[in-house]
C-alpha atoms as a PDB file:
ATOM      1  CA  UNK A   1     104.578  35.623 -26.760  1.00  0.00           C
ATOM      2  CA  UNK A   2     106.242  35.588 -23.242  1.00  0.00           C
ATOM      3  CA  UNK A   3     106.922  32.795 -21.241  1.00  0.00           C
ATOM      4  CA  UNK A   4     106.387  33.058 -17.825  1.00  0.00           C
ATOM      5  CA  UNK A   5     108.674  29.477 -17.010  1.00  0.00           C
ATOM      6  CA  UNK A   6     111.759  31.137 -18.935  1.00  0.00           C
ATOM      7  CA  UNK A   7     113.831  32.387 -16.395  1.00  0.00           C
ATOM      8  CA  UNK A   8     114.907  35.669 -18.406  1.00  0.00           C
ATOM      9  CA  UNK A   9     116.040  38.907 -16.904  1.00  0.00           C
ATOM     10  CA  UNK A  10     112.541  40.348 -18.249  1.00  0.00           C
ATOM     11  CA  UNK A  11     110.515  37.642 -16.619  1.00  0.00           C
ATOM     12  CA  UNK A  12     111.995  38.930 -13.905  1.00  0.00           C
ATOM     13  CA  UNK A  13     111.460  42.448 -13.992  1.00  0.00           C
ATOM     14  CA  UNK A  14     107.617  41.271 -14.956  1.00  0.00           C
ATOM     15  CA  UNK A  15     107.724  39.390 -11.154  1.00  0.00           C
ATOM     16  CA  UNK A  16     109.258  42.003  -9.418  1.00  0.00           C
ATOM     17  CA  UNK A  17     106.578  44.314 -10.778  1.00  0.00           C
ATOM     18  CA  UNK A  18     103.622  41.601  -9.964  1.00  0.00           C
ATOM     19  CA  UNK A  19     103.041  40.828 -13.505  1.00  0.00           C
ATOM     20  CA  UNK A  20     103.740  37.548 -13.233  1.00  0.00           C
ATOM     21  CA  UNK A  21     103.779  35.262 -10.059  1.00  0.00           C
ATOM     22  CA  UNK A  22     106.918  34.340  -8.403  1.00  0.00           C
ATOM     23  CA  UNK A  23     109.039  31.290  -9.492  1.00  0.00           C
ATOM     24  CA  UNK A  24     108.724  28.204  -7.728  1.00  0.00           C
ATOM     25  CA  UNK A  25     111.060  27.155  -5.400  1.00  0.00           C
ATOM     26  CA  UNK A  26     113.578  24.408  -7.229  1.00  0.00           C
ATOM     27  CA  UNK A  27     113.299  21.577  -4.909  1.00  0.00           C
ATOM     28  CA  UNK A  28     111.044  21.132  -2.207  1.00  0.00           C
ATOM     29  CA  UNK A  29     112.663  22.321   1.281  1.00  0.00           C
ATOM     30  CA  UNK A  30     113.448  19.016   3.659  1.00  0.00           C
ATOM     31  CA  UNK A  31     112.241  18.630   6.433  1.00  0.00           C
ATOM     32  CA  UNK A  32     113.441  18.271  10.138  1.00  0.00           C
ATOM     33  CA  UNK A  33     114.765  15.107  10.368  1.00  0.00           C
ATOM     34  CA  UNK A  34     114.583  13.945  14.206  1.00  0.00           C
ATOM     35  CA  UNK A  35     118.095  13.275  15.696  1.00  0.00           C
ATOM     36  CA  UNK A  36     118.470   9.383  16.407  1.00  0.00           C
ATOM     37  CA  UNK A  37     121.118   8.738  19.149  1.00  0.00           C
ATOM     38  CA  UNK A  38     122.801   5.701  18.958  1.00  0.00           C
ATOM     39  CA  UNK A  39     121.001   4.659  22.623  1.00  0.00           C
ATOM     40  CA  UNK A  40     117.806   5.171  20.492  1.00  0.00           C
ATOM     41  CA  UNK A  41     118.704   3.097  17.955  1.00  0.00           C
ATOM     42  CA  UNK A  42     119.683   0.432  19.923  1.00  0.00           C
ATOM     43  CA  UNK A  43     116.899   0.574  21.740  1.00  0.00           C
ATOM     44  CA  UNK A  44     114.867  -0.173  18.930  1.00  0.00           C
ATOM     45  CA  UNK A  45     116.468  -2.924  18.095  1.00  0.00           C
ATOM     46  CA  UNK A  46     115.991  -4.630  21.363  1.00  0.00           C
ATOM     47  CA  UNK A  47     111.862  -3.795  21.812  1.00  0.00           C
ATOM     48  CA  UNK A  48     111.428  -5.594  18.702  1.00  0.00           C
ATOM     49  CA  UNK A  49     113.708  -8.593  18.743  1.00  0.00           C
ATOM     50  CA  UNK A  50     112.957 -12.024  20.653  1.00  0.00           C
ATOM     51  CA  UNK A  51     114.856 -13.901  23.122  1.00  0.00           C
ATOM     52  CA  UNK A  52     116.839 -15.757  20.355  1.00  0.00           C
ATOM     53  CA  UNK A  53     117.573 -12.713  18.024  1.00  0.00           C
ATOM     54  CA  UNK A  54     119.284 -10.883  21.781  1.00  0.00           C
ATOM     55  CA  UNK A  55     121.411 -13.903  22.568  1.00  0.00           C
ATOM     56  CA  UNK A  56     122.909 -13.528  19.298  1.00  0.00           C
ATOM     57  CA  UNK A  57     123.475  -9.862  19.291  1.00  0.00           C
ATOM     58  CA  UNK A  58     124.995 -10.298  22.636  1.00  0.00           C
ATOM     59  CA  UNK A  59     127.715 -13.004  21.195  1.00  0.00           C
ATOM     60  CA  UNK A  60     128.822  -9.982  19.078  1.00  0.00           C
ATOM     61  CA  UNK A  61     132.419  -9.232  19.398  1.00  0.00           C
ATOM     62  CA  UNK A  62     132.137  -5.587  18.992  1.00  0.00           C
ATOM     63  CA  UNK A  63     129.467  -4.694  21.353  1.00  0.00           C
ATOM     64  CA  UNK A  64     130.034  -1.989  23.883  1.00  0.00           C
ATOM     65  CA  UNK A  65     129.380  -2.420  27.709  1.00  0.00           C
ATOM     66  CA  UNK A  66     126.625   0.110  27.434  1.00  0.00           C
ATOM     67  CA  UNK A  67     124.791  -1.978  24.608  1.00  0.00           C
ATOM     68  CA  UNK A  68     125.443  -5.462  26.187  1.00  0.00           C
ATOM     69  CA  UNK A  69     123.570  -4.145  29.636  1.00  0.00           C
ATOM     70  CA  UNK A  70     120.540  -3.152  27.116  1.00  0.00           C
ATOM     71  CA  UNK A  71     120.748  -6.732  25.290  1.00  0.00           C
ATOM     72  CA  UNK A  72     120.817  -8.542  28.449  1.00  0.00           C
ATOM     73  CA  UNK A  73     117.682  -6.827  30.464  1.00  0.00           C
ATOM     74  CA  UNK A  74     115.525  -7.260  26.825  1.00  0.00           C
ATOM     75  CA  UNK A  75     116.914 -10.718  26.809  1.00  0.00           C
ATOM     76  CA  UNK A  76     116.011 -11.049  30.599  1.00  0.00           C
ATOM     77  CA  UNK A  77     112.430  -9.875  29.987  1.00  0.00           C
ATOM     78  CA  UNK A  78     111.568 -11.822  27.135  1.00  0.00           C
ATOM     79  CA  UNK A  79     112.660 -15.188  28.703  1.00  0.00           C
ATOM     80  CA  UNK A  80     110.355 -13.735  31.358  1.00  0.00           C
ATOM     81  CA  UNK A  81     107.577 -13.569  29.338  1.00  0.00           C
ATOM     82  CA  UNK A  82     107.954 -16.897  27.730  1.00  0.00           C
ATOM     83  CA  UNK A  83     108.205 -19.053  31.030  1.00  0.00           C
ATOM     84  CA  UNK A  84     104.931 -16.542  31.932  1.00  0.00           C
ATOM     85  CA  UNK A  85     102.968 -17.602  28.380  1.00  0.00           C
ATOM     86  CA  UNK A  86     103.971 -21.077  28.817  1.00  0.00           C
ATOM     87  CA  UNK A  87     102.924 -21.725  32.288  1.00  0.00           C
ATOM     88  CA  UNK A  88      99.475 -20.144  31.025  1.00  0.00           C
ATOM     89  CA  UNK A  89      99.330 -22.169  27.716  1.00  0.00           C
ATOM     90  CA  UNK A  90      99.799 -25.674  29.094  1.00  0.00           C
ATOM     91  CA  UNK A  91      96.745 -27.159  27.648  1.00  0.00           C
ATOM     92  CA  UNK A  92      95.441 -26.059  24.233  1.00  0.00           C
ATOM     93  CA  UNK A  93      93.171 -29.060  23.268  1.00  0.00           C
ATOM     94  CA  UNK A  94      89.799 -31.187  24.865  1.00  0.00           C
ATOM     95  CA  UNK A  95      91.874 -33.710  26.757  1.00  0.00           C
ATOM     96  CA  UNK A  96      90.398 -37.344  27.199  1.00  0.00           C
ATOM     97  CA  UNK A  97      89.574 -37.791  30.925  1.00  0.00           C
ATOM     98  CA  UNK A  98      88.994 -41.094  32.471  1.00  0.00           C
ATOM     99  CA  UNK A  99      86.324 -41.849  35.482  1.00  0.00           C
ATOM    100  CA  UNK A 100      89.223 -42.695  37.677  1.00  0.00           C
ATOM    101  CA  UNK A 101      90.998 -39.650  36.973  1.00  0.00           C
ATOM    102  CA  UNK A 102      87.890 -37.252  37.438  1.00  0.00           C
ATOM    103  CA  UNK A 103      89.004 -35.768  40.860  1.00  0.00           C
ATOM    104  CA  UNK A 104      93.186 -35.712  40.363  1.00  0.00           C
ATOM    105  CA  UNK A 105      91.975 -33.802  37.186  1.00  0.00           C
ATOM    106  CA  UNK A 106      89.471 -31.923  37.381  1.00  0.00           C
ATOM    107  CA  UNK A 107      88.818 -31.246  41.401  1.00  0.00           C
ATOM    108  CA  UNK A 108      91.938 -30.812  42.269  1.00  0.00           C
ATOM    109  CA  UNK A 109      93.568 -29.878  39.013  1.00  0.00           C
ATOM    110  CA  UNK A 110      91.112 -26.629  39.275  1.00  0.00           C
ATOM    111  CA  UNK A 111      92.969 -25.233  42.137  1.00  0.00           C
ATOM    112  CA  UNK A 112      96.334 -25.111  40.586  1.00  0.00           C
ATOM    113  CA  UNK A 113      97.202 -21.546  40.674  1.00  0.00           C
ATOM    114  CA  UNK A 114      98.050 -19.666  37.670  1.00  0.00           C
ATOM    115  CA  UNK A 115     101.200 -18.014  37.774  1.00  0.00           C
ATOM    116  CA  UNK A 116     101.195 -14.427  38.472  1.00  0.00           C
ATOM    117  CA  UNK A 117      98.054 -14.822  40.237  1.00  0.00           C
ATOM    118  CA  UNK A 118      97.995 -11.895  43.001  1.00  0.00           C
ATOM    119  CA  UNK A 119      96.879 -12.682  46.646  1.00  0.00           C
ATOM    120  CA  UNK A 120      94.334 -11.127  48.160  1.00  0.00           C
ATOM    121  CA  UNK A 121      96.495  -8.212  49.740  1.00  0.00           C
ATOM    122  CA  UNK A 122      98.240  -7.708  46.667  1.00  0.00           C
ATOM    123  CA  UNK A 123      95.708  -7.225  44.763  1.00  0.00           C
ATOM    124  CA  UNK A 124      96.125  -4.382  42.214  1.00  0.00           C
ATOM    125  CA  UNK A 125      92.757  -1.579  41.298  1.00  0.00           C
ATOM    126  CA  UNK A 126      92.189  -1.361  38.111  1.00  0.00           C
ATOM    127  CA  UNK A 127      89.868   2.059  37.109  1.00  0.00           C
ATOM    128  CA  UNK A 128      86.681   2.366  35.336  1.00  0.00           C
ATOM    129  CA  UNK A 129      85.314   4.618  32.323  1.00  0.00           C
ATOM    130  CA  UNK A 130      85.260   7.599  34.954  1.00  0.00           C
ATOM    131  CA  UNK A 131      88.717   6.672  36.486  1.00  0.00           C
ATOM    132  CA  UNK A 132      87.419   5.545  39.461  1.00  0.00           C
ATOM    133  CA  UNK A 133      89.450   2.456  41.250  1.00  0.00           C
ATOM    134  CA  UNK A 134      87.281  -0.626  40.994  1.00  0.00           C
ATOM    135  CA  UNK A 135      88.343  -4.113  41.955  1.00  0.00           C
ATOM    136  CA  UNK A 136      89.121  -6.204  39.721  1.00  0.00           C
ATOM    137  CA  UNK A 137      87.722  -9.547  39.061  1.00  0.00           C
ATOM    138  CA  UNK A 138      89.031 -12.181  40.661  1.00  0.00           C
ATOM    139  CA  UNK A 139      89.367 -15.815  39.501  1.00  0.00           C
ATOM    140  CA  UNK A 140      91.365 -18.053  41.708  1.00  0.00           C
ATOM    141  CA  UNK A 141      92.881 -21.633  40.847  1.00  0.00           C
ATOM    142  CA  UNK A 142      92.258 -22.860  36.811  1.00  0.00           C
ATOM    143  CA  UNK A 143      89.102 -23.117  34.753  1.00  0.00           C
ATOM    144  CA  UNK A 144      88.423 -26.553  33.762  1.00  0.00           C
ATOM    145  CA  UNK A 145      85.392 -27.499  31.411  1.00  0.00           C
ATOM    146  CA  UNK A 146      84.446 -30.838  31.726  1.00  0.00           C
ATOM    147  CA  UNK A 147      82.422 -32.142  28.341  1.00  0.00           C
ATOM    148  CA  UNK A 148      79.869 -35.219  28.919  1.00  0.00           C
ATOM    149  CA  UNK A 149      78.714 -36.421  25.538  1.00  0.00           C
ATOM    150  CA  UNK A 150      77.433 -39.240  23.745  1.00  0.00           C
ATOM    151  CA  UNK A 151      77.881 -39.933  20.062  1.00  0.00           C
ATOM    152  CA  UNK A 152      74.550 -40.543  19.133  1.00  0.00           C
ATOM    153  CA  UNK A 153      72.947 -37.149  20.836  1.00  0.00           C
ATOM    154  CA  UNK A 154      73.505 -34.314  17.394  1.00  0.00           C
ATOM    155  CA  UNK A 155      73.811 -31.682  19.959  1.00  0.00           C
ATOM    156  CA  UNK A 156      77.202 -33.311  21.574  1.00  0.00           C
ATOM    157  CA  UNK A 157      78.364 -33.503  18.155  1.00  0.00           C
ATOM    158  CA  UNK A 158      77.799 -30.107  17.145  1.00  0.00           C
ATOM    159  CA  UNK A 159      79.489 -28.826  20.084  1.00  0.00           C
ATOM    160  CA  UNK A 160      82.477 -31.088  19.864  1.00  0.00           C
ATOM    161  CA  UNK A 161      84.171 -28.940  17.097  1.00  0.00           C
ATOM    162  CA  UNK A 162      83.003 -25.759  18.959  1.00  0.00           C
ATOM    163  CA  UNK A 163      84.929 -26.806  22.215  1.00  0.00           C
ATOM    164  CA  UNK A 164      88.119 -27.344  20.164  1.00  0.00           C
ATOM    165  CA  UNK A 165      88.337 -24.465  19.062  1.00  0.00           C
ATOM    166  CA  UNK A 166      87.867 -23.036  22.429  1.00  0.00           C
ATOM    167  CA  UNK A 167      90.326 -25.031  24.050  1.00  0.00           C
ATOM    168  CA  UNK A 168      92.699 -23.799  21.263  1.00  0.00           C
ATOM    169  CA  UNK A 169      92.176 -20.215  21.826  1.00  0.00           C
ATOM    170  CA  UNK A 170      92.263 -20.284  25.411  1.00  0.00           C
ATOM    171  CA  UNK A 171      94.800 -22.703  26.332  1.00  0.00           C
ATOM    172  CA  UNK A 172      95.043 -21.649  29.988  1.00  0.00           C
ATOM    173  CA  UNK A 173      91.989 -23.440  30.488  1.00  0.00           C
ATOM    174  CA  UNK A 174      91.680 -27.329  30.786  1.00  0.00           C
ATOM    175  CA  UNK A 175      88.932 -28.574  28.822  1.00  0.00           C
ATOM    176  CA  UNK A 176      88.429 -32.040  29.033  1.00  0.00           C
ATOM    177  CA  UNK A 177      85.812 -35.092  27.358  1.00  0.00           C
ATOM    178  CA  UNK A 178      84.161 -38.028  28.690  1.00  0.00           C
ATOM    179  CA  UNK A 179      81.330 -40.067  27.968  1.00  0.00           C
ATOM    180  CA  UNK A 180      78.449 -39.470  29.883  1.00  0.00           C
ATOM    181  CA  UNK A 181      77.973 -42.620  31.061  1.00  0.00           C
ATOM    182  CA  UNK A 182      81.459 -43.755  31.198  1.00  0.00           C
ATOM    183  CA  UNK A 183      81.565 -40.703  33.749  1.00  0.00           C
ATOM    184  CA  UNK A 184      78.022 -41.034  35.249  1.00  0.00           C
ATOM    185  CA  UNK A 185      76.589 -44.444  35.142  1.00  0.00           C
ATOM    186  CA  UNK A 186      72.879 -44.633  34.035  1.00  0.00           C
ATOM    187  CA  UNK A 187      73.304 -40.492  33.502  1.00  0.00           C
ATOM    188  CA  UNK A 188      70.138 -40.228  31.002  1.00  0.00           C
ATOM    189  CA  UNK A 189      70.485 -39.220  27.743  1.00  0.00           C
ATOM    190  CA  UNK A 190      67.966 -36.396  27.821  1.00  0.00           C
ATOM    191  CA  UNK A 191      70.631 -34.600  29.923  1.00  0.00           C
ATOM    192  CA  UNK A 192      73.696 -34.591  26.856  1.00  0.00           C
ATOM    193  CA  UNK A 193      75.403 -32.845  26.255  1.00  0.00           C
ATOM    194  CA  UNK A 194      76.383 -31.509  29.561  1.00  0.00           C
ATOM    195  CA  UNK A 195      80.014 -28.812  30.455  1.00  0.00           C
ATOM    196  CA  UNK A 196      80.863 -29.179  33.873  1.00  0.00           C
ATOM    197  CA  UNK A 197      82.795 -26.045  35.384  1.00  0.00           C
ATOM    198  CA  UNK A 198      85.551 -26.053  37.918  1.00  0.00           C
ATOM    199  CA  UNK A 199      87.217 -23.672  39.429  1.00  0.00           C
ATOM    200  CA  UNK A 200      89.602 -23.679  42.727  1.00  0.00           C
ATOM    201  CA  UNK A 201      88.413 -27.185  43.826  1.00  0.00           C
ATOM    202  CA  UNK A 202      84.449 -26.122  43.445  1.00  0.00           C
ATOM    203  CA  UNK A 203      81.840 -26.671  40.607  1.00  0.00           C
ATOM    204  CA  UNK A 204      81.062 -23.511  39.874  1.00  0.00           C
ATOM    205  CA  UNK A 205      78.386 -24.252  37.316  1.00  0.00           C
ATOM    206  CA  UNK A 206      77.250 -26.740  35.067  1.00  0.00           C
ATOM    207  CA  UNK A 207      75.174 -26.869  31.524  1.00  0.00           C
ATOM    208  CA  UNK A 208      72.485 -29.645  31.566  1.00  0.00           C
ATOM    209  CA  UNK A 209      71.783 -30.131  27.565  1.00  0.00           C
ATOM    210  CA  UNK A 210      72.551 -27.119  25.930  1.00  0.00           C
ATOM    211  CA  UNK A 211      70.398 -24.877  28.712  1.00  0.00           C
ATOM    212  CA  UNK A 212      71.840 -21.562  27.845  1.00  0.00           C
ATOM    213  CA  UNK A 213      72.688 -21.776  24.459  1.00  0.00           C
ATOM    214  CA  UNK A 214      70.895 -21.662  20.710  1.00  0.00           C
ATOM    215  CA  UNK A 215      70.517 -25.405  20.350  1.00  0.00           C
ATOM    216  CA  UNK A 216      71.867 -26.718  16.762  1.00  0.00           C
ATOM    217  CA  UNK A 217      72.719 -23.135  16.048  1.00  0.00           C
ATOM    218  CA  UNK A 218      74.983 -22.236  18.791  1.00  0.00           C
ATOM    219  CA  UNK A 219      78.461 -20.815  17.550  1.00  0.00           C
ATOM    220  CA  UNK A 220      81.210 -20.588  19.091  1.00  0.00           C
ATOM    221  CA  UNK A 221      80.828 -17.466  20.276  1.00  0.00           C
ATOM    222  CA  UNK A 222      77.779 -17.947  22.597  1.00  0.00           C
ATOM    223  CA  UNK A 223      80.025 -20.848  24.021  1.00  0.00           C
ATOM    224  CA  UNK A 224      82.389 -18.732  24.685  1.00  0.00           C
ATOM    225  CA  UNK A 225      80.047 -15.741  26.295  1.00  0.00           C
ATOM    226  CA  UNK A 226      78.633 -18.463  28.523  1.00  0.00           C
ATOM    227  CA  UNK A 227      81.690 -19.564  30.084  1.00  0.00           C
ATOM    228  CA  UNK A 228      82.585 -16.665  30.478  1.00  0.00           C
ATOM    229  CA  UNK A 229      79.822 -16.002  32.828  1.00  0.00           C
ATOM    230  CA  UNK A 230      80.988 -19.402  34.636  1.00  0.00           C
ATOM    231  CA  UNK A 231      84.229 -18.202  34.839  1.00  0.00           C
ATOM    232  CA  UNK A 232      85.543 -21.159  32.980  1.00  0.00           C
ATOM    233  CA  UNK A 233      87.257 -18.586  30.624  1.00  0.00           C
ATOM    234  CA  UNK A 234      88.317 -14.956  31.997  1.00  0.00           C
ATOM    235  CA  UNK A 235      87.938 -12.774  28.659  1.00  0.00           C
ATOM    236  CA  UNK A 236      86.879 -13.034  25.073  1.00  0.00           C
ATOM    237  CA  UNK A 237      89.775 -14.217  22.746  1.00  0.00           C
ATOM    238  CA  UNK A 238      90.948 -11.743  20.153  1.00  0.00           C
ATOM    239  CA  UNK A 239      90.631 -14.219  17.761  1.00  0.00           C
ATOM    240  CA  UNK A 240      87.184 -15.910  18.399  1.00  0.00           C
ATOM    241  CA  UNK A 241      86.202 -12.045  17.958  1.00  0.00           C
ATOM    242  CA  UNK A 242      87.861 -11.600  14.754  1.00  0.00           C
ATOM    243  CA  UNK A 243      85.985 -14.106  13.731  1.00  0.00           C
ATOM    244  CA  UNK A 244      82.445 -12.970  14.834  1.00  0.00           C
ATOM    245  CA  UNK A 245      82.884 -10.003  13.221  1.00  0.00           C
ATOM    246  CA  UNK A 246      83.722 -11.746   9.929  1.00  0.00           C
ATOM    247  CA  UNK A 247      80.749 -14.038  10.498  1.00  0.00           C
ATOM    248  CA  UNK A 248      78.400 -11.193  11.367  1.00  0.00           C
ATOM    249  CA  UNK A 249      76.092  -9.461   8.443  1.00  0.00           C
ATOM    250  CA  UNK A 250      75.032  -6.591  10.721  1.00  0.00           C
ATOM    251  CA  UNK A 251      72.943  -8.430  12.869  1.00  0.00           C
ATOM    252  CA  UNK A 252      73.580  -8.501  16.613  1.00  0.00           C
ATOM    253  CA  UNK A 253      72.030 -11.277  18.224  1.00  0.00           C
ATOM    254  CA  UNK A 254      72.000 -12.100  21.556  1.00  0.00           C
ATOM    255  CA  UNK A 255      69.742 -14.553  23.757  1.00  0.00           C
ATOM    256  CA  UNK A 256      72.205 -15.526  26.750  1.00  0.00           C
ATOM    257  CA  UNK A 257      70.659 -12.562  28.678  1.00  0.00           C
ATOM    258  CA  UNK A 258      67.228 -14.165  28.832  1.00  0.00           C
ATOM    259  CA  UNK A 259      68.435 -17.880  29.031  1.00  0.00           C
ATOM    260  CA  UNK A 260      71.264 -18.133  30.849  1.00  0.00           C
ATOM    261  CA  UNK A 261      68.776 -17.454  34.091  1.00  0.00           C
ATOM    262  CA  UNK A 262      68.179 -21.306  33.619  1.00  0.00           C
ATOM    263  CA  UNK A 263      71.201 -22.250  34.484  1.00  0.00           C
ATOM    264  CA  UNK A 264      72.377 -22.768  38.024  1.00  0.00           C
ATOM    265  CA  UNK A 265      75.785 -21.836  38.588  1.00  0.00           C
ATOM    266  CA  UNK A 266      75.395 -23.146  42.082  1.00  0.00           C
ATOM    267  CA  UNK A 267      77.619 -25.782  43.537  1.00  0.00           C
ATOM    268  CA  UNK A 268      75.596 -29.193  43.216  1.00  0.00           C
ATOM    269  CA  UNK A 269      73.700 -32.470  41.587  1.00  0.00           C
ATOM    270  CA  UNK A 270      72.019 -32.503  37.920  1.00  0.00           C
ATOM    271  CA  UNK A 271      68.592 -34.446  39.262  1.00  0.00           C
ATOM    272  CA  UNK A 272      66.759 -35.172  35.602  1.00  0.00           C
ATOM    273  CA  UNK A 273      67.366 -31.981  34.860  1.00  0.00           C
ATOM    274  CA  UNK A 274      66.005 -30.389  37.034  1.00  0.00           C
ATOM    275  CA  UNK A 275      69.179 -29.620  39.361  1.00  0.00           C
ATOM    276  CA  UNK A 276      71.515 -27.361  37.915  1.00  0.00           C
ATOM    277  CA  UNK A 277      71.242 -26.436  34.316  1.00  0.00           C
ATOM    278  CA  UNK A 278      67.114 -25.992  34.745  1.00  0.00           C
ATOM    279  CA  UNK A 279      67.317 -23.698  37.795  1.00  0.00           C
ATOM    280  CA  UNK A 280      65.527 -26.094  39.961  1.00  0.00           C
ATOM    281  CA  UNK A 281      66.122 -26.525  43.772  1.00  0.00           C
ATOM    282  CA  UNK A 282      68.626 -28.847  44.350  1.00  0.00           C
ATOM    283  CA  UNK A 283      68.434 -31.502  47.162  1.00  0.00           C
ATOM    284  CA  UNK A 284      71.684 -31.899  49.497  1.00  0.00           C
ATOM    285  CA  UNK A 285      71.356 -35.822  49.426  1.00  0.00           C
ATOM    286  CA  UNK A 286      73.903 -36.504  46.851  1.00  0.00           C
ATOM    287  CA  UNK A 287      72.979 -40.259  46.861  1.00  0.00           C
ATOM    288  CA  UNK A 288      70.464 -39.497  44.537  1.00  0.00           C
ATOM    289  CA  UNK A 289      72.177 -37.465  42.392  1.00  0.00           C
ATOM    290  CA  UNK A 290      72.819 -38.160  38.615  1.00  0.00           C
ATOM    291  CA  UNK A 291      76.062 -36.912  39.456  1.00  0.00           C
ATOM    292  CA  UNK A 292      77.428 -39.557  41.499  1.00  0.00           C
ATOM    293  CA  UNK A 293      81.069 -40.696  40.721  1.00  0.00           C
END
């Protein structure tokens, strides 16, 4: 019986004559290997390695001109960067804020510019689905959420935890926590928990008793969508969305559409909650506000 894997002089006359099929090749032909310059390489090195990792390359004793120029402007950049991310992470945590402190920290700490942020002629156009320039959205000064609570009210303690981990995943935002009557004297309790929100020097909205939200089962994310629409916060957090998609079971739910219209995001007074946070009118005699400081 012939066979066809021998490599025989008759096996091969059988191929030649299409009797049997052609041997394989021996080894698999290799492919095109890209040529990697040694610019590329270095290169390579210096997108991927931080500010630390480049100062130490650069103390090398063999490195050429070409390569120390490359070091340097990665090193140059990444300092850049880190100056940038820690100018916008300077807070990271609900800060304690005391009555005394309320305008120094929350006023007037709300129109401390962000670094980077572009004036109003230098504004750049960002483009839409269809490519056409839109502006883009401006939010001036720093977002700061002030948190009235009291310990005794279950929603202030349910949204305690929820504002942490806010203030941890947006740390370019001040979030801060008083007591409500510490703050407010004789603020009622049917009005806690209440998020005040600042921005450049104005209150730009406020949250009378969880108007807005899902009560005892708001999560973190409809915080987070809601102060967004206060501009307390300027996007969603990649990781607050990682973790709604773990959370979710295939059910999109979402309320804030039809009950965020009872909150006024109008510059004023909470009057029994009827001011802002229930959509009411507000008065402009801010003697008889509950939000007298």
């Amino acid at each position: 019986m012939v066979n066809p894997n021998e490599d025989t002089e008759f096996n091969d006359a059988l191929r030649a004559r299409g009797i049997l099929p052609p041997k394989p090749p021996s080894r698999s032909p290799s492919p095109d290997i890209p040529h990697i310059t040694h610019s590329d390489a270095i290169r390579a090195v210096a997108q991927t390695a931080d500010a630390s990792q480049l100062s130490t390359l650069l103390e090398a004793d063999n490195i050429d001109s070409d390569d120390e120029r490359m070091f340097e402007t990665y090193r140059r950049q990444r300092m850049a960067e880190m100056r940038k991310e820690e100018k916008l992470g300077r807070f990271g945590s609900v800060l304690p804020l005391g009555r005394e402190d309320f305008v120094r920290e929350v006023t007037e700490g709300s129109k401390e510019k962000v670094e980077g942020e572009l004036e109003d002629d230098e504004e750049e156009e960002d483009e839409d689905d269809e490519g056409i320039p839109q502006k883009p959205r401006r939010l001036r000064g720093t977002g700061v959420v002030v948190f009235l609570y009291k310990d005794s009210v279950p929603l202030a303690q349910h949204l305690r935890p929820l504002l942490s981990q806010l203030a941890a995943a947006h740390p370019a935002t001040k979030f801060m926590a008083i007591r409500s009557d510490l703050c407010i004297p004789n603020y009622p309790d049917r009005n806690v928990p209440t998020l005040l929100v600042y921005r450049n020097g104005d209150m730009v909205g406020n949250i009378v008793a969880g108007a807005g939200l899902n009560g005892m089962k708001t999560t973190v994310q409809d915080l987070e969508s809601l102060l967004i629409r206060f501009q307390a916060l300027i996007k969603p957090s990649p990781a607050i969305r990682a973790r709604r998609r773990d959370d979710e079971d295939g059910e999109l739910d979402d309320d804030l559409d039809d009950e965020v219209g009872t909150v006024n995001a109008r510059r004023g007074g909470v009057r029994n909650g009827g001011g802002i946070g229930t959509g009411g009118k507000q008065k402009d005699d801010s003697d008889e506000s509950d939000f007298d400081m």
